[in-house]
Protein backbone atom coordinates (compact mmCIF):
# COMPACT_ATOMS: atom_id res chain seq x y z
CA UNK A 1 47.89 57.02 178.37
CA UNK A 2 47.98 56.63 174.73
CA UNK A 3 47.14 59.39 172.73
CA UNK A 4 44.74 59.95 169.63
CA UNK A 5 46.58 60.64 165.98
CA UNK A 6 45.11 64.30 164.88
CA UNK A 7 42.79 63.90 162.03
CA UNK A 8 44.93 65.44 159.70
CA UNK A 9 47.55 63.51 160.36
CA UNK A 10 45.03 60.50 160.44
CA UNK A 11 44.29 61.54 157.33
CA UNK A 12 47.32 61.82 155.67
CA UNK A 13 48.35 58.12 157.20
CA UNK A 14 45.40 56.80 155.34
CA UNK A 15 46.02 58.32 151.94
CA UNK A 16 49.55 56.70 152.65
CA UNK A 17 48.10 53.37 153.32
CA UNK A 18 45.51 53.11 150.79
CA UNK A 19 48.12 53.93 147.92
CA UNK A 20 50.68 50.84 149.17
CA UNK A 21 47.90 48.82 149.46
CA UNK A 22 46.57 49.43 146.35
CA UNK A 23 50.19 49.47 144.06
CA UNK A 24 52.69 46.98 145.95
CA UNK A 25 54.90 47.74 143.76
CA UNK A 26 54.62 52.00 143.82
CA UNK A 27 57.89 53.57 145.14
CA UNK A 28 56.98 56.81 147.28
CA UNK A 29 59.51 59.57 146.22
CA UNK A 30 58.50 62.52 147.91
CA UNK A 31 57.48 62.32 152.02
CA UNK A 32 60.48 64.79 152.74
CA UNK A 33 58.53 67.78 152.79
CA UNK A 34 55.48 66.63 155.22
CA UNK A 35 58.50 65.52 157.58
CA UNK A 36 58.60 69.35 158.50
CA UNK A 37 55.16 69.85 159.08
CA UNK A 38 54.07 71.90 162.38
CA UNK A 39 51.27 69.62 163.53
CA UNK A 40 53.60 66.22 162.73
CA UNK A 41 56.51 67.68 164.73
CA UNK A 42 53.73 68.66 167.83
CA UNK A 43 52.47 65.26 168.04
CA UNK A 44 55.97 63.50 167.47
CA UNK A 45 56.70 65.28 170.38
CA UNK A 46 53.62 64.18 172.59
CA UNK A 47 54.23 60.86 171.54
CA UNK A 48 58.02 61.01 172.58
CA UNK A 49 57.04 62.70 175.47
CA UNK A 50 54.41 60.00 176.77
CA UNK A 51 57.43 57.58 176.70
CA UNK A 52 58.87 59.94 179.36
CA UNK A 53 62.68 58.32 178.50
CA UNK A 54 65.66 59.18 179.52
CA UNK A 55 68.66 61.71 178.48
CA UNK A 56 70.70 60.83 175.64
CA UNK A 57 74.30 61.90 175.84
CA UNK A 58 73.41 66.16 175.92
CA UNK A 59 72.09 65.28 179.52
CA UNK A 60 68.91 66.89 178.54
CA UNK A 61 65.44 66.41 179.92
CA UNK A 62 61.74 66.50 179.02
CA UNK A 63 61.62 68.30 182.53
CA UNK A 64 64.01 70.92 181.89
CA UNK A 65 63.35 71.49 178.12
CA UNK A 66 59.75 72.76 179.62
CA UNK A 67 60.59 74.68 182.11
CA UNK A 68 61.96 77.06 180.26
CA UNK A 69 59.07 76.83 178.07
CA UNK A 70 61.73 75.28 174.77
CA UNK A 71 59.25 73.21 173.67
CA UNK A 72 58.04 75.66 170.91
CA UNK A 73 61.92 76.62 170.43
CA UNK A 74 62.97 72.76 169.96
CA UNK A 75 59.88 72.60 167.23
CA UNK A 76 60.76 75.16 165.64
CA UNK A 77 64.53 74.70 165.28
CA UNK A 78 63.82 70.97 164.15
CA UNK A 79 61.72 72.32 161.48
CA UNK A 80 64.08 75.18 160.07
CA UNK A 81 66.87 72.51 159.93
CA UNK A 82 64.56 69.77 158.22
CA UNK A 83 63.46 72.26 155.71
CA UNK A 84 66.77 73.64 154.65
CA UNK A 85 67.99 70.47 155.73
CA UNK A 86 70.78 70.62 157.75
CA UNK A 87 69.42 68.53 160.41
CA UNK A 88 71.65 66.06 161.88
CA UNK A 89 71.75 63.43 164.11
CA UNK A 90 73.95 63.46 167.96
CA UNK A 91 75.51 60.64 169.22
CA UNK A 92 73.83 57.90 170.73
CA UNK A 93 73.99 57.05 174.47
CA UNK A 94 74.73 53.32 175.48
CA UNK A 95 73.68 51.40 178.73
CA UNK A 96 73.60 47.81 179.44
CA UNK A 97 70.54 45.98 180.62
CA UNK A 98 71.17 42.55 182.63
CA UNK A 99 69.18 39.68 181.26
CA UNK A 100 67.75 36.38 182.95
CA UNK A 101 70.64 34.52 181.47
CA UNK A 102 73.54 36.75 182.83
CA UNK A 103 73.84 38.52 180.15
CA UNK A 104 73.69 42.52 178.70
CA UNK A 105 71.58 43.89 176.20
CA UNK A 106 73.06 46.86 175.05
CA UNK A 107 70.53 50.02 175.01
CA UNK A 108 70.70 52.82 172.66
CA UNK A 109 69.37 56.06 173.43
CA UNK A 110 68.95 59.53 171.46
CA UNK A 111 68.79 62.31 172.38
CA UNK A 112 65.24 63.84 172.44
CA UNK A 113 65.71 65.82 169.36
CA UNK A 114 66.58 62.76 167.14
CA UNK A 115 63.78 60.79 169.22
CA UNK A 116 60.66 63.75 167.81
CA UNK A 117 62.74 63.48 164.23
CA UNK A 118 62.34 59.80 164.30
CA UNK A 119 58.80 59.86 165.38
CA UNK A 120 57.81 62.28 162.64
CA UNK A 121 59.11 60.14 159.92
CA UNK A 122 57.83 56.69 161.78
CA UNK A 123 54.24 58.36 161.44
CA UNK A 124 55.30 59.02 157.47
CA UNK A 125 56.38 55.86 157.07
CA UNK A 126 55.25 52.99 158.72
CA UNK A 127 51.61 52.96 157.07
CA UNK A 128 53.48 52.03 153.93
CA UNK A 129 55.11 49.04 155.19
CA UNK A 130 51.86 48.66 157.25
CA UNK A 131 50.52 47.91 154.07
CA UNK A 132 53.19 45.73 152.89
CA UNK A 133 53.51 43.17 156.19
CA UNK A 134 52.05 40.12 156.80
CA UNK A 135 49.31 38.58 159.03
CA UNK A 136 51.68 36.42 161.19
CA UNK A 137 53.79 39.37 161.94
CA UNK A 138 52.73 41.04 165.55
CA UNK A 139 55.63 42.96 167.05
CA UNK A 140 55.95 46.52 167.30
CA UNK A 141 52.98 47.31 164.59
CA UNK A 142 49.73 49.43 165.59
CA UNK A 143 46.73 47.09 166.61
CA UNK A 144 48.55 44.40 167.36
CA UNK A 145 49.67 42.71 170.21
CA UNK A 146 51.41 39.91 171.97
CA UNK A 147 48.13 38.10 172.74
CA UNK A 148 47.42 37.96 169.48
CA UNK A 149 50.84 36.12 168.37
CA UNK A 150 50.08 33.78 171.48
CA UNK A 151 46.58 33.34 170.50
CA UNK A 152 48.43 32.27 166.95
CA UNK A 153 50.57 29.97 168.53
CA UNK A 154 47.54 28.35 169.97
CA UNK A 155 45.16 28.32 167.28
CA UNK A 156 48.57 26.32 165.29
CA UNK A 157 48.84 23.90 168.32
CA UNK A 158 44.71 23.07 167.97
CA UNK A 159 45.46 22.20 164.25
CA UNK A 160 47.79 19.48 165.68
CA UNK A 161 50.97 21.67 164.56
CA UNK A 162 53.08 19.60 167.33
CA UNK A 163 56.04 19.71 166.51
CA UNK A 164 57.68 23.53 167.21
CA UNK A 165 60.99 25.13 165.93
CA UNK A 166 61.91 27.87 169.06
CA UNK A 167 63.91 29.83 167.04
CA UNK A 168 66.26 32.47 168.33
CA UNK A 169 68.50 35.10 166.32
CA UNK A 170 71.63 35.95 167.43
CA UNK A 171 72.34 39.86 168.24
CA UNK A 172 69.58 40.39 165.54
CA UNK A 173 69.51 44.28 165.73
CA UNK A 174 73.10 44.27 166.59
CA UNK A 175 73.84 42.29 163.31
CA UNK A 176 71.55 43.89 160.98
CA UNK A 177 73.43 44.45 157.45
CA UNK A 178 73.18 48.51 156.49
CA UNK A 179 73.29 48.32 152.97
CA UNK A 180 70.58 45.44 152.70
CA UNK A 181 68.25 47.05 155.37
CA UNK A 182 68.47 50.11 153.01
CA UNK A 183 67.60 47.99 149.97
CA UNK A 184 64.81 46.68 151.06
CA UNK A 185 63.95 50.43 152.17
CA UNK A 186 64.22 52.04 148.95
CA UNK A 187 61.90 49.15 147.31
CA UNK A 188 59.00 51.79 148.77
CA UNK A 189 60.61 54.73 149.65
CA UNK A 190 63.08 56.62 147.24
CA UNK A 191 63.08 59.61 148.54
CA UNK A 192 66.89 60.32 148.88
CA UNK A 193 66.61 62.44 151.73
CA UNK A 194 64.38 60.32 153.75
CA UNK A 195 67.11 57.94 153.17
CA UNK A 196 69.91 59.91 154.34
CA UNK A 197 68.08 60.92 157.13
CA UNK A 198 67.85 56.74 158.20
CA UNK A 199 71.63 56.39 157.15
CA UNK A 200 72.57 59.18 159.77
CA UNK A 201 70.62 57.25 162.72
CA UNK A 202 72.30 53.88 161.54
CA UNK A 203 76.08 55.49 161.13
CA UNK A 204 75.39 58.09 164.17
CA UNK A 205 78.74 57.27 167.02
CA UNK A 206 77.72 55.16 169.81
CA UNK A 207 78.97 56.81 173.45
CA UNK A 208 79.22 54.49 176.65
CA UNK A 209 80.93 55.05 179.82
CA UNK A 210 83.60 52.77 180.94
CA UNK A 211 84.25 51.57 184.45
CA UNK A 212 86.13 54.31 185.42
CA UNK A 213 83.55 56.97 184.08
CA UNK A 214 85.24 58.25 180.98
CA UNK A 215 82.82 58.40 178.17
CA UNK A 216 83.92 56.41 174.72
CA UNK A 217 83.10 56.06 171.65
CA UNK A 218 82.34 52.41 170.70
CA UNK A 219 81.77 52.75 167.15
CA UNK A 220 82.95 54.37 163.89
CA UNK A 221 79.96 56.34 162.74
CA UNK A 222 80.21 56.27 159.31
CA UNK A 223 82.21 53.66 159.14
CA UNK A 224 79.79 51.19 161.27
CA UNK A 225 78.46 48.58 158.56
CA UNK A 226 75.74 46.49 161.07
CA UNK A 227 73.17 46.97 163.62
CA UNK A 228 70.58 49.45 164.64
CA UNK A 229 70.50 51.05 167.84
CA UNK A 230 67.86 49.51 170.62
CA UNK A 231 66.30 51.73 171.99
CA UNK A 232 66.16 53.71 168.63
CA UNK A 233 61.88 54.96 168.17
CA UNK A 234 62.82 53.81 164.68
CA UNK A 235 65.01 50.72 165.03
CA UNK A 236 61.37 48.79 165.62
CA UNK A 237 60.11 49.89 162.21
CA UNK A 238 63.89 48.97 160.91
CA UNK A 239 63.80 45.67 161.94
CA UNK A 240 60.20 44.81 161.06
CA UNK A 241 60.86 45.67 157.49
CA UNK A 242 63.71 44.00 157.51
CA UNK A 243 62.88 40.45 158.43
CA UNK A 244 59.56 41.10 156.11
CA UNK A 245 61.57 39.39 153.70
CA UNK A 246 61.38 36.41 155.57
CA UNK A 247 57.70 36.39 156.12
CA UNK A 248 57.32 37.66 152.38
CA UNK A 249 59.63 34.03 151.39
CA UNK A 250 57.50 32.02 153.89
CA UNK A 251 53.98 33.48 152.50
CA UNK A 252 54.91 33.40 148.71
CA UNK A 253 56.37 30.17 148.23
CA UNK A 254 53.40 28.58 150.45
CA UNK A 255 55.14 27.06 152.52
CA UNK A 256 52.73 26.63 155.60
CA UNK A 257 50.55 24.57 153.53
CA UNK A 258 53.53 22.97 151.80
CA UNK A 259 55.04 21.82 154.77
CA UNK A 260 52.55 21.86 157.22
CA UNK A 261 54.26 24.82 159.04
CA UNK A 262 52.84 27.61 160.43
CA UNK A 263 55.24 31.11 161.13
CA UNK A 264 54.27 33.53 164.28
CA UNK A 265 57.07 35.99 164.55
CA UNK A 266 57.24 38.66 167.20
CA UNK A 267 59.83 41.19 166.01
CA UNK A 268 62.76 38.72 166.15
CA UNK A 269 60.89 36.10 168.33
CA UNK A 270 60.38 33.45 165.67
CA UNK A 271 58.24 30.50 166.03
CA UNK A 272 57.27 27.66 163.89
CA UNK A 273 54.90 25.01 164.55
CA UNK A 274 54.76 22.08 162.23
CA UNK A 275 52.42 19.36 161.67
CA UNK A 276 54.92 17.08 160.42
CA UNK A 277 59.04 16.56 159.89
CA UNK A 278 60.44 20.20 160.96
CA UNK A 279 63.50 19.68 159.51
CA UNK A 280 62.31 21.08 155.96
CA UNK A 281 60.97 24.01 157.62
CA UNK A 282 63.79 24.85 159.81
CA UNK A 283 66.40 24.19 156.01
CA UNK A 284 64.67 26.69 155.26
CA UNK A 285 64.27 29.34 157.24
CA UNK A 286 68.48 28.86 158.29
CA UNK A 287 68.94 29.44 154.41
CA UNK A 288 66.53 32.61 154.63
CA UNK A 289 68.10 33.74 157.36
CA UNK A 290 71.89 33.35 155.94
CA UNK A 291 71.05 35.33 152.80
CA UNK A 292 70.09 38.21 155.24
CA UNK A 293 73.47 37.95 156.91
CA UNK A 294 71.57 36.55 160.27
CA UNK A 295 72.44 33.68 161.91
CA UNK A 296 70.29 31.52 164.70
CA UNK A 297 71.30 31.25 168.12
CA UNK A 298 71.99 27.15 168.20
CA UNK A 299 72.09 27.08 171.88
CA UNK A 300 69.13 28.86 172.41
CA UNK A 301 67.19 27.31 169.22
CA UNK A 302 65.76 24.05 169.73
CA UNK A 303 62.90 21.26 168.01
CA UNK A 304 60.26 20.86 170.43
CA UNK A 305 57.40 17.82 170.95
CA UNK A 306 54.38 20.16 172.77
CA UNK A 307 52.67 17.12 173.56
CA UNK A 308 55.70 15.86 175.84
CA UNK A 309 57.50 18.91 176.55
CA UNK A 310 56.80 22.68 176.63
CA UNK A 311 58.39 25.68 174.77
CA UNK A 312 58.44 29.54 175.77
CA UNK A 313 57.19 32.67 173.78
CA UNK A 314 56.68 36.04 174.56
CA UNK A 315 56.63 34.93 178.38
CA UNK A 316 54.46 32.88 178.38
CA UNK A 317 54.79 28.57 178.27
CA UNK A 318 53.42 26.33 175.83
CA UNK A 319 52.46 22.94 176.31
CA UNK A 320 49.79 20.55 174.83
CA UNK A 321 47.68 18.51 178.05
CA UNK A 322 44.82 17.06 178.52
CA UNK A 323 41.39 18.32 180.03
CA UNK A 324 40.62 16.70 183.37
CA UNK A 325 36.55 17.64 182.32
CA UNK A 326 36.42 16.53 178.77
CA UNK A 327 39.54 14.22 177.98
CA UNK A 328 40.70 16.47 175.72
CA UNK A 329 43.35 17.56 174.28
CA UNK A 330 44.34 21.67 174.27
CA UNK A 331 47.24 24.18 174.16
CA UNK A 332 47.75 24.99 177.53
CA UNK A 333 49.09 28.31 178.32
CA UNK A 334 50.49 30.18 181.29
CA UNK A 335 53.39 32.56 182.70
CA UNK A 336 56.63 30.67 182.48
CA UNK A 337 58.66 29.71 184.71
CA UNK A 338 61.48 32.19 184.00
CA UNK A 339 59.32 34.77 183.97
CA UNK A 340 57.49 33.70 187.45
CA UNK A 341 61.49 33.47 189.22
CA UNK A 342 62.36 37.16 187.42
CA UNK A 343 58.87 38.29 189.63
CA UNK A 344 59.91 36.89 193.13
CA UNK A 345 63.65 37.89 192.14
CA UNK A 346 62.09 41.49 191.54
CA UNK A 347 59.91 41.30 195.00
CA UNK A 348 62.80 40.03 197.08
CA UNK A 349 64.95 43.19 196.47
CA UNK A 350 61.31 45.11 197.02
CA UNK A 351 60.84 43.88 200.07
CA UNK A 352 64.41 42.33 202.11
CA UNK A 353 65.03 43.10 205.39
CA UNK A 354 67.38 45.99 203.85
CA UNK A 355 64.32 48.20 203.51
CA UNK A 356 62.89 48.29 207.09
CA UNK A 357 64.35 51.83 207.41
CA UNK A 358 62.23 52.85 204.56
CA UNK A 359 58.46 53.59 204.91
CA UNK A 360 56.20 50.78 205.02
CA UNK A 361 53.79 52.78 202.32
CA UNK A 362 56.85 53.37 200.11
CA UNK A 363 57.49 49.60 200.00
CA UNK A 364 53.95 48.94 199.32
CA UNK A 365 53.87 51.00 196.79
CA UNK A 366 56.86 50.01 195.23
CA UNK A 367 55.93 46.55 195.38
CA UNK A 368 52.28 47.29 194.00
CA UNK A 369 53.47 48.97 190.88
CA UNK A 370 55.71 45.49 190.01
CA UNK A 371 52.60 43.59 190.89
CA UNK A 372 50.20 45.54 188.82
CA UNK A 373 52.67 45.21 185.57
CA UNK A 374 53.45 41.90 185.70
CA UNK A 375 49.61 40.60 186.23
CA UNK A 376 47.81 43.21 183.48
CA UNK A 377 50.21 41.22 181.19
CA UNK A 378 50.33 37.89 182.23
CA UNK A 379 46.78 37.70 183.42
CA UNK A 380 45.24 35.79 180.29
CA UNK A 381 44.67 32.17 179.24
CA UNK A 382 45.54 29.75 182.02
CA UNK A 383 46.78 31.41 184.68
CA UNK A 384 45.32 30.62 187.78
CA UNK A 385 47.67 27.74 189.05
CA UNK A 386 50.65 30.51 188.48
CA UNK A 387 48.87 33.04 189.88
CA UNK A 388 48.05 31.30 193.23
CA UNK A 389 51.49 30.72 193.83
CA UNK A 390 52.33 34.45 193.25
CA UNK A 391 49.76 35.46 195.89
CA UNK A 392 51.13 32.99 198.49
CA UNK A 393 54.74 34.06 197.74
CA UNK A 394 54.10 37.64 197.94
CA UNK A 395 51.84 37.22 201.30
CA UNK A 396 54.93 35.16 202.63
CA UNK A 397 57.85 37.84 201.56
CA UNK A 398 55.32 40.76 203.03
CA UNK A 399 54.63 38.80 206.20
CA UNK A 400 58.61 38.15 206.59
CA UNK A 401 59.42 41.74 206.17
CA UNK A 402 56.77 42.76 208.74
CA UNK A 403 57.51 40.47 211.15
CA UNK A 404 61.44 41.72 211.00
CA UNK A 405 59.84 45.73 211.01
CA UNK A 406 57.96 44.91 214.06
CA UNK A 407 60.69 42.57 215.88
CA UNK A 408 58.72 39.34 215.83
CA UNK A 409 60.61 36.50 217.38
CA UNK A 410 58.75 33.43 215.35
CA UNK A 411 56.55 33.22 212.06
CA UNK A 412 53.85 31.96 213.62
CA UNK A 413 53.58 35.67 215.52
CA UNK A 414 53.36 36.84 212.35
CA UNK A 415 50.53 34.90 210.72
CA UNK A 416 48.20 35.67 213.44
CA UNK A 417 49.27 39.92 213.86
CA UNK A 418 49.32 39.50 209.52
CA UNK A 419 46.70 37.66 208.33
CA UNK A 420 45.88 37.83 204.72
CA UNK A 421 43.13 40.06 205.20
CA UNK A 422 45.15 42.88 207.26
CA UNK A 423 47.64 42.75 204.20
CA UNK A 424 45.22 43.68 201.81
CA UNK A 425 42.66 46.23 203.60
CA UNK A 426 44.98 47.79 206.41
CA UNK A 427 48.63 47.84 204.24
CA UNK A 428 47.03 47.95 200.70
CA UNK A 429 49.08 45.34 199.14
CA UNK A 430 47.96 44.79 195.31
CA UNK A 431 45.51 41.71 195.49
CA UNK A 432 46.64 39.29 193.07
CA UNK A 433 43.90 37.92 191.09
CA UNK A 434 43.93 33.85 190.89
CA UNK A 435 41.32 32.78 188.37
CA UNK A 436 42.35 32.69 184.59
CA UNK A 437 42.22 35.42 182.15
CA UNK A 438 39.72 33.74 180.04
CA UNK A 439 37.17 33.12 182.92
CA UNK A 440 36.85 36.85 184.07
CA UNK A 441 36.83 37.87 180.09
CA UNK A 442 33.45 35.35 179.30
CA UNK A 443 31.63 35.90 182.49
């Protein structure tokens, strides 16, 4: 559920706005004192606690910091320390999330004290930046969305912007340079202790459990130079501001109409498509990029033809073909396939032969909620071939997992007791929908 901004604070966000809109080059030196404020702490705190995350090192929960009614306490306490400001941040706690590829992404997360701190000063700060970024920036910013940097990627491809540089940063918030993220910071923001309040979350000690158990610290503190914590409410912020500088290079010196080359960039999901050579555009966004201290995955990063092969963003794959009505040519959009194998991997360990044990409205409902997430996203543009498939396979895995519940001795026992229909209406299986996006939003 996402929840309305107060008017006050509404309010307060505009005046923000309005005034770094209106004076690029105006340095805001005093947003300390509103950090403290009752009503921006309250709805920090909803906002954190809509996320519904989990503990940070302290072991502490949303759950139990209620039920002894501490949620006025923890307000308070936050705001006594701000004001006489001896706040400071606890240690972060690390996990590892497994990607597609084998690897981990490491995952840093506060505690929920530092998480309602951060959120106050996101909703102080980010309207001025708000101000400051550009149009063909979409991650992590308010009214805007991933549809709208695939839509981009689109529009570029019906301009005849073929040619596509997939760009992919290595460990970009893991590699982030402190002192020139705080540079570019202080360009609008001087407050110096809004600053030391973002050098505490950038220095704070990072705390992971080994194998065995025994909690670590894997890095320095203060003496940690790079990176800001995933996971972070104000690492998103952090990192939009920081590769601003790129968009600001690509949008001052012209160079999409110089070159032919336009710039989507999700957060650190970069891509360029070009009408002509890429090889100017790509010089120069490696030379951008190395004066930021980043450096481009060159495994991962790749020149693409979209008229003879395709390219993946934000989930979704790329590829210029032509209409079998009209003859014509269009961007042609749909789920990948990496993100189409990560579903059926997900629904296999739903629904294995494991689980029989386990109430058949428990796996249903499991299964659903996968179901439900992965079509409300990917269920846009042309996605009714993909979608098909997913239906079939998920009838098939269900209908495999019934017939070994029920001790069926052949499949065809099973399509006859388990026809579609009795999936849907009797067991309550999630009906994936198989006509595109785009159809359902004209008619």
């Amino acid at each position: 559920m996402k929840l309305s901004t107060p008017e006050k604070i509404r309010t307060l966000q505009r005046k923000l706005y309005t005034k770094a809109k209106h004076e690029p080059s105006f340095c805001f030196y005093a947003l300390y004192d509103k950090l403290s404020r009752e009503d921006i702490l309250q709805h920090a705190y909803a906002l954190v606690r809509s996320n519904d995350g989990a503990a940070g090192v302290d072991g502490c929960t949303f759950k139990e910091i209620e039920a002894t009614g501490g949620r006025e306490r923890l307000l308070a306490e936050l705001s006594g320390e701000l004001k006489s400001k001896t706040y400071r941040a606890m240690p972060v706690r690390r996990i590892w999330i497994p990607k597609s590829d084998g690897s981990e992404r490491p995952l840093g997360i506060p505690v929920i004290r530092d998480r309602v701190v951060q959120m106050a000063l996101k909703l102080l700060i980010e309207p001025v930046f708000e101000a400051d970024f550009c149009d063909h920036s979409y991650g992590f910013r308010p009214n805007r969305s991933a549809y709208q940097a695939v839509d981009a990627v689109g529009n570029a491809l019906l301009k005849r912007r073929y040619h596509v540089i997939d760009a992919d940063l290595s460990k970009y918030f893991d590699t982030i340079p402190h002192a020139k993220l705080m540079a570019t910071v202080a360009e609008r923001i001087s407050d110096a202790s809004v600053l030391s309040l973002l050098k505490q979350w950038l220095t704070v000690p990072v705390l992971e459990e080994d194998g065995e158990g025994v909690v670590r610290c894997r890095s320095a503190g203060r003496g940690t130079r790079c990176g800001t914590p995933q996971g972070g409410v104000i690492s998103p912020l952090l990192a939009n501001v920081y590769l601003h500088l790129l968009d600001r290079i690509w949008e001052r010196h012209q160079l999409s109409s110089r070159y032919k080359a336009e710039l989507v960039r999700y957060a650190d999901d970069v891509v360029i498509c070009c009408g002509g050579d890429p090889s100017k555009a790509l010089g120069v966004l490696k030379s951008v990029l190395s004066s930021l201290g980043l450096t481009l995955n060159e495994k991962k990063t790749r020149v693409v033809d979209a008229r003879r092969e395709s390219f993946d963003f934000l989930g979704f794959s790329f590829r210029q073909r032509k209409s079998r009505v009209s003859g014509n040519w269009y961007p042609h959009i749909e789920p990948s396939k990496r993100s189409f194998q990560r579903l059926k991997d997900k629904c296999r360990q739903l629904v294995n032969r494991h689980l029989t044990p386990m109430p058949l409205a428990q796996v249903v409902a499991r299964l659903n909620r996968v179901l439900r997430g992965w079509c409300n996203y990917f269920h846009y543009k042309n996605s009714s071939n993909v979608f098909v498939k997913v239906r079939m396979f998920v009838e098939e895995r269900l209908r495999n997992h019934l017939r070994r519940r029920f001790k069926l001795h052949s499949r065809m026992q099973a399509y006859f007791r388990f026809p579609a229909k009795r999936l849907y209406e009797v067991y309550g299986v999630y009906k994936v929908p198989t006509t595109a996006g785009w159809k359902k939003a004209h008619a």
